[in-house]
Protein backbone atom coordinates (compact mmCIF):
# COMPACT_ATOMS: atom_id res chain seq x y z
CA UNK A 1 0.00 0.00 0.00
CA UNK A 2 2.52 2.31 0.98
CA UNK A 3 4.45 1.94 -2.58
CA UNK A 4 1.09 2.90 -4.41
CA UNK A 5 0.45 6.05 -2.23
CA UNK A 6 3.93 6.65 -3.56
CA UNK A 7 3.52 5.97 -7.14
CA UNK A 8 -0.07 5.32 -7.72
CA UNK A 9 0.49 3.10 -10.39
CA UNK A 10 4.00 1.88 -9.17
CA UNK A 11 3.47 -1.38 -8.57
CA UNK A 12 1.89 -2.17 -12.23
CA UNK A 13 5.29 0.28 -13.54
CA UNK A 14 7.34 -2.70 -13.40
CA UNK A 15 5.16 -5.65 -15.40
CA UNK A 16 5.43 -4.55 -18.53
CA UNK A 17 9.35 -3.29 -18.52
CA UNK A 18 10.41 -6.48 -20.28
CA UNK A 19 14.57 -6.68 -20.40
CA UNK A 20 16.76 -3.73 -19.27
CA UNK A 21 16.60 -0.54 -21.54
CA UNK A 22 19.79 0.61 -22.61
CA UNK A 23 19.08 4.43 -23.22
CA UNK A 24 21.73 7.26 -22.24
CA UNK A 25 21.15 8.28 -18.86
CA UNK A 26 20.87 12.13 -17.93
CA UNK A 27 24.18 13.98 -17.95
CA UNK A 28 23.51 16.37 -15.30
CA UNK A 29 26.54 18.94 -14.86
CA UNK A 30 29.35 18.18 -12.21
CA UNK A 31 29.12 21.32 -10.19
CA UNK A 32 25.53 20.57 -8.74
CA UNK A 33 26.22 16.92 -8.04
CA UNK A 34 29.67 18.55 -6.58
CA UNK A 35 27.43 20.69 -4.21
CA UNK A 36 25.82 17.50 -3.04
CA UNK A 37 28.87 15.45 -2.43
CA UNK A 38 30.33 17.86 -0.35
CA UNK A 39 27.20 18.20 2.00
CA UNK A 40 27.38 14.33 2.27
CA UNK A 41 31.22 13.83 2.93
CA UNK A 42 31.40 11.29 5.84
CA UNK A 43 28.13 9.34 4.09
CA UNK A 44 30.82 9.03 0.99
CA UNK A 45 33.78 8.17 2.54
CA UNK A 46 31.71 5.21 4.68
CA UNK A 47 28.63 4.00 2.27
CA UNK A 48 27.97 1.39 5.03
CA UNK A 49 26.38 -1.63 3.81
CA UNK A 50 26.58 -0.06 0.30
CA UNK A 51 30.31 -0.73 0.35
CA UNK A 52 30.37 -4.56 -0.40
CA UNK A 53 26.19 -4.60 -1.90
CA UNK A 54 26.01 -5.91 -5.79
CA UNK A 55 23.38 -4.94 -8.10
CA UNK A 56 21.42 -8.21 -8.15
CA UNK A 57 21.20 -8.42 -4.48
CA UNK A 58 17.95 -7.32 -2.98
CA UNK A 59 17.42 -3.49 -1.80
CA UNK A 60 18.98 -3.30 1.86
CA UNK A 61 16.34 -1.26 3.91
CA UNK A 62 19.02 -0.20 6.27
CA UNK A 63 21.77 0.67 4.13
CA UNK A 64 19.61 3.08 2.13
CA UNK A 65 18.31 4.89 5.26
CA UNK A 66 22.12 5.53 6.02
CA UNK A 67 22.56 7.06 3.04
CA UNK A 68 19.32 8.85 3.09
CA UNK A 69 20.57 12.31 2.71
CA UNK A 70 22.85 11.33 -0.31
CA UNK A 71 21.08 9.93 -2.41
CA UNK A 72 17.99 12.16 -1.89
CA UNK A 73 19.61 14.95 -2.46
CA UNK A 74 20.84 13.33 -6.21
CA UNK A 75 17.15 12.66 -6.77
CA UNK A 76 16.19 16.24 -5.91
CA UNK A 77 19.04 16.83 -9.22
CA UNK A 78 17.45 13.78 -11.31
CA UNK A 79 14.46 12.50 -9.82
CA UNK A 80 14.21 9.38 -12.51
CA UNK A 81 17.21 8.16 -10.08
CA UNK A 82 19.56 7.51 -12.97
CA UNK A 83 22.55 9.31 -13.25
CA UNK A 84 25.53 9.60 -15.80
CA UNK A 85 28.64 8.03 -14.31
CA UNK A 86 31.21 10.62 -16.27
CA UNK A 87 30.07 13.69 -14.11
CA UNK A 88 29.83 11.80 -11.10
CA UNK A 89 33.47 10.77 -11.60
CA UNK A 90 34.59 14.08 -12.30
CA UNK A 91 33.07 15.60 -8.89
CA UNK A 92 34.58 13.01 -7.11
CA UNK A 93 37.78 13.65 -8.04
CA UNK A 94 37.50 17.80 -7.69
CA UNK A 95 36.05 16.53 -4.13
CA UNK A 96 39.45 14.46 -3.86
CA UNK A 97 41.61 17.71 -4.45
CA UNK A 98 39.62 19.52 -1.56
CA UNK A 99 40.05 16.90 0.81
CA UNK A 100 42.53 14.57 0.33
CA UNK A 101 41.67 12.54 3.37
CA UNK A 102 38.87 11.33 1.55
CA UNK A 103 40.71 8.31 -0.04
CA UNK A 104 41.53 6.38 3.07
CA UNK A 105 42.42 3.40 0.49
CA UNK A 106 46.20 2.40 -0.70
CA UNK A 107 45.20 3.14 -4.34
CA UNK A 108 45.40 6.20 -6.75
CA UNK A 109 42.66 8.84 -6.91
CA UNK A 110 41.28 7.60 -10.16
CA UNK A 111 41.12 3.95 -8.82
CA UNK A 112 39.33 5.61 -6.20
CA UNK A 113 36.89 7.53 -7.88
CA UNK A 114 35.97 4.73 -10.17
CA UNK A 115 35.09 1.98 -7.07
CA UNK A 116 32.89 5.35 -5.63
CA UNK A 117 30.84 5.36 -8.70
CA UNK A 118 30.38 1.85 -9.18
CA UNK A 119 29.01 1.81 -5.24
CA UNK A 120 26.89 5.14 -6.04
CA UNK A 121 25.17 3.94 -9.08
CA UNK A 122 24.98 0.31 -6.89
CA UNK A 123 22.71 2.65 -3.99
CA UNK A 124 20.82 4.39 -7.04
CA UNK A 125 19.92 1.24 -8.48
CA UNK A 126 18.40 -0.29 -5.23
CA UNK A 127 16.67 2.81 -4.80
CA UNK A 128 14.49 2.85 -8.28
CA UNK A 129 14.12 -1.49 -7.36
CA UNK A 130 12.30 -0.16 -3.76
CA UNK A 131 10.45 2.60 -5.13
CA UNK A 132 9.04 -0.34 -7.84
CA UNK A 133 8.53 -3.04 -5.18
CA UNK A 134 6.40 -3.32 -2.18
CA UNK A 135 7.85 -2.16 1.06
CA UNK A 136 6.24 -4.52 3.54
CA UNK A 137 10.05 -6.07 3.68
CA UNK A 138 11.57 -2.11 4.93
CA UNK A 139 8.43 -1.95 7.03
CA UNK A 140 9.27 -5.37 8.61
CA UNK A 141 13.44 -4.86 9.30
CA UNK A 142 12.73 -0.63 10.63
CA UNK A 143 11.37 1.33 12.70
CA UNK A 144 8.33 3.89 12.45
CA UNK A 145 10.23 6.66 12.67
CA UNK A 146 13.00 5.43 10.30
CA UNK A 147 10.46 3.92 7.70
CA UNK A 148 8.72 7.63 7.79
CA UNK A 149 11.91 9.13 6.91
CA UNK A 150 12.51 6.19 3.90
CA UNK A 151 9.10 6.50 2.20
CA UNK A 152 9.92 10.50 2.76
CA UNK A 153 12.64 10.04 0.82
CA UNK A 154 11.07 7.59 -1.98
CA UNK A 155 8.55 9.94 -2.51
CA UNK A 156 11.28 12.02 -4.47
CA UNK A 157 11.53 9.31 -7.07
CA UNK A 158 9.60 9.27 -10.18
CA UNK A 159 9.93 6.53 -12.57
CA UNK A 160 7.70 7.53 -14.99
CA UNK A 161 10.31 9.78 -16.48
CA UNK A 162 12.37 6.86 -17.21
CA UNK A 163 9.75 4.52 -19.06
CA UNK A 164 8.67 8.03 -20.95
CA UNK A 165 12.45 7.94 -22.16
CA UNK A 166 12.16 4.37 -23.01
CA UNK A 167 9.64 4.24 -25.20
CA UNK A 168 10.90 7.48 -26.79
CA UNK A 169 14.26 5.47 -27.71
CA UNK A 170 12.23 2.03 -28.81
CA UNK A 171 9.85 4.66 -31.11
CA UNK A 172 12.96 6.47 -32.39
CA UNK A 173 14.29 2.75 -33.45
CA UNK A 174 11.54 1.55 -34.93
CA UNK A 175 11.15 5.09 -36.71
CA UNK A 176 15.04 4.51 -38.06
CA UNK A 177 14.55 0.75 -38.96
CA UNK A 178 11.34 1.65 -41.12
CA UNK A 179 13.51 4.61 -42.79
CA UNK A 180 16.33 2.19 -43.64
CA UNK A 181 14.66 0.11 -47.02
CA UNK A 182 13.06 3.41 -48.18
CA UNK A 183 16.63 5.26 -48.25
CA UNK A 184 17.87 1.97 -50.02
CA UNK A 185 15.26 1.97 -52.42
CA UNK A 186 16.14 5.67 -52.72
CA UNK A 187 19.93 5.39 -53.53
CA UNK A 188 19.26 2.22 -56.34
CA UNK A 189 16.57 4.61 -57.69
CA UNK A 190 19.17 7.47 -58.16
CA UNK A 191 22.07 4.66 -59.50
CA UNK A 192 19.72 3.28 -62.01
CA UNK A 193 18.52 6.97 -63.05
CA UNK A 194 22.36 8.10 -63.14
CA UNK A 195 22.94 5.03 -65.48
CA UNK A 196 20.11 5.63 -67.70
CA UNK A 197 21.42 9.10 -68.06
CA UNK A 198 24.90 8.33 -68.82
CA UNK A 199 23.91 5.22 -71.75
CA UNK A 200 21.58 7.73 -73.37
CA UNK A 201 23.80 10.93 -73.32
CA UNK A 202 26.80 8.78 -74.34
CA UNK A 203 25.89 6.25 -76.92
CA UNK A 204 22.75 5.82 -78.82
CA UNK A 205 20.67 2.38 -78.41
CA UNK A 206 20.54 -0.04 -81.11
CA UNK A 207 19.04 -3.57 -80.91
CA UNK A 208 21.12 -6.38 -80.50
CA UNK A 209 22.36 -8.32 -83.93
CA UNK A 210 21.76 -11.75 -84.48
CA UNK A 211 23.05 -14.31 -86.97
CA UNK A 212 21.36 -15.04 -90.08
CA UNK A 213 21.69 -19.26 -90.38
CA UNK A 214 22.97 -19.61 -94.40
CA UNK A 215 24.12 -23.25 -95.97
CA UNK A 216 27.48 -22.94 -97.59
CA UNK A 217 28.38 -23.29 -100.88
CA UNK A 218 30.61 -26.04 -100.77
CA UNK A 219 30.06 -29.42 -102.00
CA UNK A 220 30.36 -32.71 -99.65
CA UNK A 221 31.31 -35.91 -100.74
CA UNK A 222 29.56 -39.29 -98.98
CA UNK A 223 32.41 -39.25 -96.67
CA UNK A 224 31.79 -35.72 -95.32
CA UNK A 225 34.67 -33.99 -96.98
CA UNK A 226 35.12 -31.03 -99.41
CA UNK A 227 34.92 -32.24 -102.49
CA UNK A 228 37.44 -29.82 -104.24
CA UNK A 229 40.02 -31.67 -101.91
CA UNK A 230 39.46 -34.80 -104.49
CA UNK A 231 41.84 -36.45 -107.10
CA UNK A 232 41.20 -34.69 -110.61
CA UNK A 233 41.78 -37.82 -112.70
CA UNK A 234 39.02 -38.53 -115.24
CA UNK A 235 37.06 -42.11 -115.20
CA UNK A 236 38.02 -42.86 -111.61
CA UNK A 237 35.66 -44.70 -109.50
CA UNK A 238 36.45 -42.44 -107.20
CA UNK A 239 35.75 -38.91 -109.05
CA UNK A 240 32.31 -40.89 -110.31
CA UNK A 241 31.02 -41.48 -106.91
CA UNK A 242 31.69 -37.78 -105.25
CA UNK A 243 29.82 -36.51 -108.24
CA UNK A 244 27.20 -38.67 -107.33
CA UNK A 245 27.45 -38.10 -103.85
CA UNK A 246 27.27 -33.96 -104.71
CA UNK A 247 24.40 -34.50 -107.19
CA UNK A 248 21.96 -36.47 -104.58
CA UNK A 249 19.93 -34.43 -101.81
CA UNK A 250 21.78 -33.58 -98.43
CA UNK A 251 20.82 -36.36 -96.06
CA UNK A 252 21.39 -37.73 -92.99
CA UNK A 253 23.56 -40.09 -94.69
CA UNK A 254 26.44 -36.99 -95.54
CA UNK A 255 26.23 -36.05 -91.64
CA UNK A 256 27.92 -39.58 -90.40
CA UNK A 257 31.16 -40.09 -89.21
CA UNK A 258 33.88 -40.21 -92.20
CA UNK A 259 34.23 -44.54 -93.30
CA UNK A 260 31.13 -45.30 -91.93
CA UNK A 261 29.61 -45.75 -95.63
CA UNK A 262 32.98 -47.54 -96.74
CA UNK A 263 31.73 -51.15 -98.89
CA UNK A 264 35.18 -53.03 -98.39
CA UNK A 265 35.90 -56.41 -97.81
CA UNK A 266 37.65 -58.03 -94.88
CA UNK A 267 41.13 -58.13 -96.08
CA UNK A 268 40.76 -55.05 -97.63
CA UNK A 269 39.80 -53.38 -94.64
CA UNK A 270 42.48 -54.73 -92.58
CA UNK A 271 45.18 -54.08 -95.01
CA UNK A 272 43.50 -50.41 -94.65
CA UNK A 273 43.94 -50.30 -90.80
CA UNK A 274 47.31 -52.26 -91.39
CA UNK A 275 46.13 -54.84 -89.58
CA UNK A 276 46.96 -57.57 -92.35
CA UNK A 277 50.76 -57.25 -92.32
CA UNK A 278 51.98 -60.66 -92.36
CA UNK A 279 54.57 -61.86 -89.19
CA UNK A 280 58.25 -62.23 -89.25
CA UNK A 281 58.05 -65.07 -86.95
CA UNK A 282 58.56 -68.24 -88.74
CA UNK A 283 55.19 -70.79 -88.20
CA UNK A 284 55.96 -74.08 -86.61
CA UNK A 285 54.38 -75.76 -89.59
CA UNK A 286 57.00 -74.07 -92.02
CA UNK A 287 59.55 -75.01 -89.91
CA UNK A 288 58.79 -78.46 -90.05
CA UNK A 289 58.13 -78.77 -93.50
CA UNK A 290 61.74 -77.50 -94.13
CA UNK A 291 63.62 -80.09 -91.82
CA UNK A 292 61.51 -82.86 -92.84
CA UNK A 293 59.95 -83.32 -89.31
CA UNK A 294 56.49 -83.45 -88.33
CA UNK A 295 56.09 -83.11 -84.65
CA UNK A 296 58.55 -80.54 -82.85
CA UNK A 297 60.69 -82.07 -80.67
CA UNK A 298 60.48 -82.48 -76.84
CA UNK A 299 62.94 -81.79 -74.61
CA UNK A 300 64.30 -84.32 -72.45
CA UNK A 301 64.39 -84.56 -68.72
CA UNK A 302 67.42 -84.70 -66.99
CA UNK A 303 67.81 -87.11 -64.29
CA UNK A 304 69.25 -84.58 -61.76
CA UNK A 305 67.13 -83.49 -58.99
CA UNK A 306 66.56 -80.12 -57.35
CA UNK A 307 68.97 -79.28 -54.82
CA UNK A 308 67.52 -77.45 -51.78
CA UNK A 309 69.04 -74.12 -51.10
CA UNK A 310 68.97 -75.26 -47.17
CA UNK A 311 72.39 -74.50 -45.41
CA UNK A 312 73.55 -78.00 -44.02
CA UNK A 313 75.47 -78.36 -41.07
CA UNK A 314 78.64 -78.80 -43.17
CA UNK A 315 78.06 -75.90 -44.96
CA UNK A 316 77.90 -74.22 -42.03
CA UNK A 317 81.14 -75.22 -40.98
CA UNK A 318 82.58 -74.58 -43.85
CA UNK A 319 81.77 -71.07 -43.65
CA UNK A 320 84.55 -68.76 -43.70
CA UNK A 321 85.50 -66.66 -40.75
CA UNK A 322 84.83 -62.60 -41.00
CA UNK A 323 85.08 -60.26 -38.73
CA UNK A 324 82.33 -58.98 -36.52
CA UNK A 325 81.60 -55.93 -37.22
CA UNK A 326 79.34 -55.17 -33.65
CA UNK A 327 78.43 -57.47 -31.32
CA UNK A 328 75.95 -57.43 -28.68
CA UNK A 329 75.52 -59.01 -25.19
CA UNK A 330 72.06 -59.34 -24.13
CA UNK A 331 70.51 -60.27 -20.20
CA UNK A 332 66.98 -60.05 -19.50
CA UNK A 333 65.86 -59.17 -16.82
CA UNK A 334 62.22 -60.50 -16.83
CA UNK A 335 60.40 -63.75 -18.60
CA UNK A 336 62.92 -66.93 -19.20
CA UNK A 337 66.41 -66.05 -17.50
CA UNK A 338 69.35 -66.54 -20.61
CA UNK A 339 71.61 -64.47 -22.13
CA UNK A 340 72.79 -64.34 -25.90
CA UNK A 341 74.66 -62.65 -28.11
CA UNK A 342 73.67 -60.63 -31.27
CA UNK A 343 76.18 -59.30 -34.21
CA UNK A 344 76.96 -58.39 -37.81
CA UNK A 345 79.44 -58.71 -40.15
CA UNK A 346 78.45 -55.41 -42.26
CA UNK A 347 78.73 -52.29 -41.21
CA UNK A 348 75.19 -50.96 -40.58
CA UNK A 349 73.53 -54.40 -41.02
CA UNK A 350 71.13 -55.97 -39.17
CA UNK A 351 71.94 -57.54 -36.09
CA UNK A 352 71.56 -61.44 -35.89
CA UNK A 353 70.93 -63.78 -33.13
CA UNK A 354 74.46 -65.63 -33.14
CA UNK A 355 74.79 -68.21 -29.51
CA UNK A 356 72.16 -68.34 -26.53
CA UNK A 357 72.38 -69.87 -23.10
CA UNK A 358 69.50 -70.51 -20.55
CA UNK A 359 69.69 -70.79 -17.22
CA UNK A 360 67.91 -74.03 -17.52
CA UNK A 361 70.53 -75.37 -19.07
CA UNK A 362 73.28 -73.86 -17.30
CA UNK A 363 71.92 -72.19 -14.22
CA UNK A 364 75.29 -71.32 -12.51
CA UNK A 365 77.97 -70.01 -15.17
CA UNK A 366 75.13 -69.05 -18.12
CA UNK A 367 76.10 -65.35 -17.95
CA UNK A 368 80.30 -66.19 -17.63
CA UNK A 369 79.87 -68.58 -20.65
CA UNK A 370 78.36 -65.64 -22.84
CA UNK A 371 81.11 -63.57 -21.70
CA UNK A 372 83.47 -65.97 -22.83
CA UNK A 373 81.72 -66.79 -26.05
CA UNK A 374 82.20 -62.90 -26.84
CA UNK A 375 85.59 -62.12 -26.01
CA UNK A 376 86.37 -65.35 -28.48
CA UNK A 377 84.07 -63.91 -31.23
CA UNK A 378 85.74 -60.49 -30.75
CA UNK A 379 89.50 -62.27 -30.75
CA UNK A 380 89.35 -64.87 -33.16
CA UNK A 381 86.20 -63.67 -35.27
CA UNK A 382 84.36 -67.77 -34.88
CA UNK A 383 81.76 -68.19 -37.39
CA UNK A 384 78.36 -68.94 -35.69
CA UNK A 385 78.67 -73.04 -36.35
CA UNK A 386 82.15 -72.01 -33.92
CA UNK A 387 79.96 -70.52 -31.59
CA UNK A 388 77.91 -72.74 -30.79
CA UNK A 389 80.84 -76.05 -30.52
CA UNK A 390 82.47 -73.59 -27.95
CA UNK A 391 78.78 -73.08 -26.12
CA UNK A 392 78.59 -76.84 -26.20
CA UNK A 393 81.58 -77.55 -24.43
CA UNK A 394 81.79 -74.56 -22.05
CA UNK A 395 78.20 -75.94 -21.00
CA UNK A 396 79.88 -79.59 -20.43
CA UNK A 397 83.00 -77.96 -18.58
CA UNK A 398 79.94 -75.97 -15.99
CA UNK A 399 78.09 -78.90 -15.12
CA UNK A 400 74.64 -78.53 -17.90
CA UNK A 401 71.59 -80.25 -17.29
CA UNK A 402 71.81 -82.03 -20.35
């Protein structure tokens, strides 16, 4: 009740505001809000509550009594309760230069200033939200005498100002958005009129020229070629049937693909296409005929067999010695416990498995008999057959399983 004895028609002001309006806010000049600021400084220096509030909280009945006298002496200024921040910032900081003790804070002036706005326009905001909502909630958390003094104060607001603005901007879009095709349409009128102008002035207008379709003159033959291009020698068959071909009616028959009316016979046409070349190989059948023979002869199977291209043991032995090139020794630590030894006879090659030892088979002396299996290959240069007669009896000489 008490916001509509405020605002009459407050509490139906906010339904049908829809999303924030973003319209300039008054500039009202620095020297006047100046003049309040300086009646006010202790409020300003301590907002209370206002100091740590954020927009989207709720109103805080308290705080805004504390600042009472500020902020209603801004809405005696702009009584829509919405403020430019520029002239705000620029009293602050003339109020900064009269009294420096102002800034309590370890930052600059400007730094200052700026966080002062931020908490004014914070208060201002909260302000317009009460005047718009009910006050049973400041009612509630004061006083009688201190809830006198805040609907007092409220009474200084009017918000109608601010949705009269609003709908002033929206019209003034609308008006610009329906003015946008018309100057459009304006500006292609005046390039299609400046065109006009310019083809009409310059050169005069003629109608486009088209093609008149004429047969030519020339002659075909049967085959689809000119027939001045033709041998001149009298009586031939050929010279008879161009003039034929020249004397009957153009048909479909003189718009097909040159040969396609060609009467020859097979050989003919493959000696044409040289397809009827005879071959320079000699036929088996001639061949015959001239040695007397008539079957060709078959080659005879030898009695030797395949040999396998398997290295055998001797072979292996056989093998002459080269010198290792690298040689690798090898101890895992994990899965089957052996060690062997890897190596190459060509520089860069790849590394092949050359001895190995288990510690199945040897489990005391498998690592000392790869040791001395690779200072022997290193010394001597053993071929791998070598190796593994030395593994053989180095196992025997450490006790092997087997």
């Amino acid at each position: 009740m008490a916001g509509e004895e405020c605002f009459g028609k407050g509490s139906s002001f906010g339904k049908g505001r829809g999303g924030p309006r973003h319209f300039s806010k008054p500039y009202i000049d620095s020297g006047l809000i100046y003049k309040v600021f300086s009646t006010n400084l202790e409020i300003i220096k301590d907002l209370g509550a206002y100091e740590h509030q954020s927009k989207t909280n709720s109103p805080c009945p308290k705080g805004l009594l504390h600042t009472l006298p500020l902020w209603t002496g801004l809405l005696k200024l702009e009584n829509s309760g919405e403020i430019h921040c520029a002239p705000m910032r620029t009293a602050l900081i003339s109020l900064l230069a009269d009294h420096p003790e102002m800034n309590d804070s370890k930052s600059s002036g400007s730094v200052w200033s700026n966080l002062k706005v931020e908490r004014i326009t914070c208060m201002l905001n909260h302000v317009r939200k009460m005047g718009r909502e009910n006050l049973n909630v400041a009612a509630a958390k004061l006083t009688r005498e201190e809830f006198t003094h805040l609907h007092k104060g409220l009474k200084l607001l009017d918000l109608s100002c601010a949705l009269e603005r609003a709908k002033a901007v929206e019209n003034q879009k609308k008006a610009l958005e329906k003015a946008k095709p018309l100057e459009e349409d304006k500006k292609a009128l005046e390039k299609a009129n400046s065109k006009a102008s310019s083809s009409t002035a310059l050169v005069p207008y003629e109608p486009s020229r088209k093609l008149k379709k004429e047969d030519s003159g020339v002659s075909m033959d049967a085959n689809g070629f000119p027939v001045m291009f033709q041998s001149s020698e009298e009586g031939s068959p050929q010279k008879e049937q161009t003039v034929k071909a020249a004397a009957a009616p153009a048909t479909s028959i003189a718009r097909r693909r040159p040969g396609q009316l060609i009467a020859l016979e097979k050989d003919e046409l493959q000696a044409a296409l040289g397809l009827g070349k005879p071959s320079l190989k000699r036929p088996a059948a001639a061949l015959g005929k001239a040695t007397g023979e008539t079957k060709p002869k078959k080659k005879k199977k030898s009695g030797k067999k395949k040999t396998s291209f398997k290295k055998s043991k001797a072979s292996l032995e056989k093998e002459e010695r080269k010198p290792w090139v690298r040689i690798t020794r090898t101890v895992p630590k994990k899965g089957n416990q052996r060690a062997y030894l890897l190596g190459t006879t060509e520089e860069h090659g790849k590394l092949h498995l050359i001895v190995e030892v288990s510690k199945a088979r040897c489990p005391n002396g498998y690592v000392a008999i790869i040791d001395e299996l690779k200072k022997s290959l290193e010394k001597d240069s053993l071929t791998k057959a070598e190796a593994l007669q030395m593994r053989e009896k180095l196992c025997q000489d450490w006790g092997a399983n087997w």
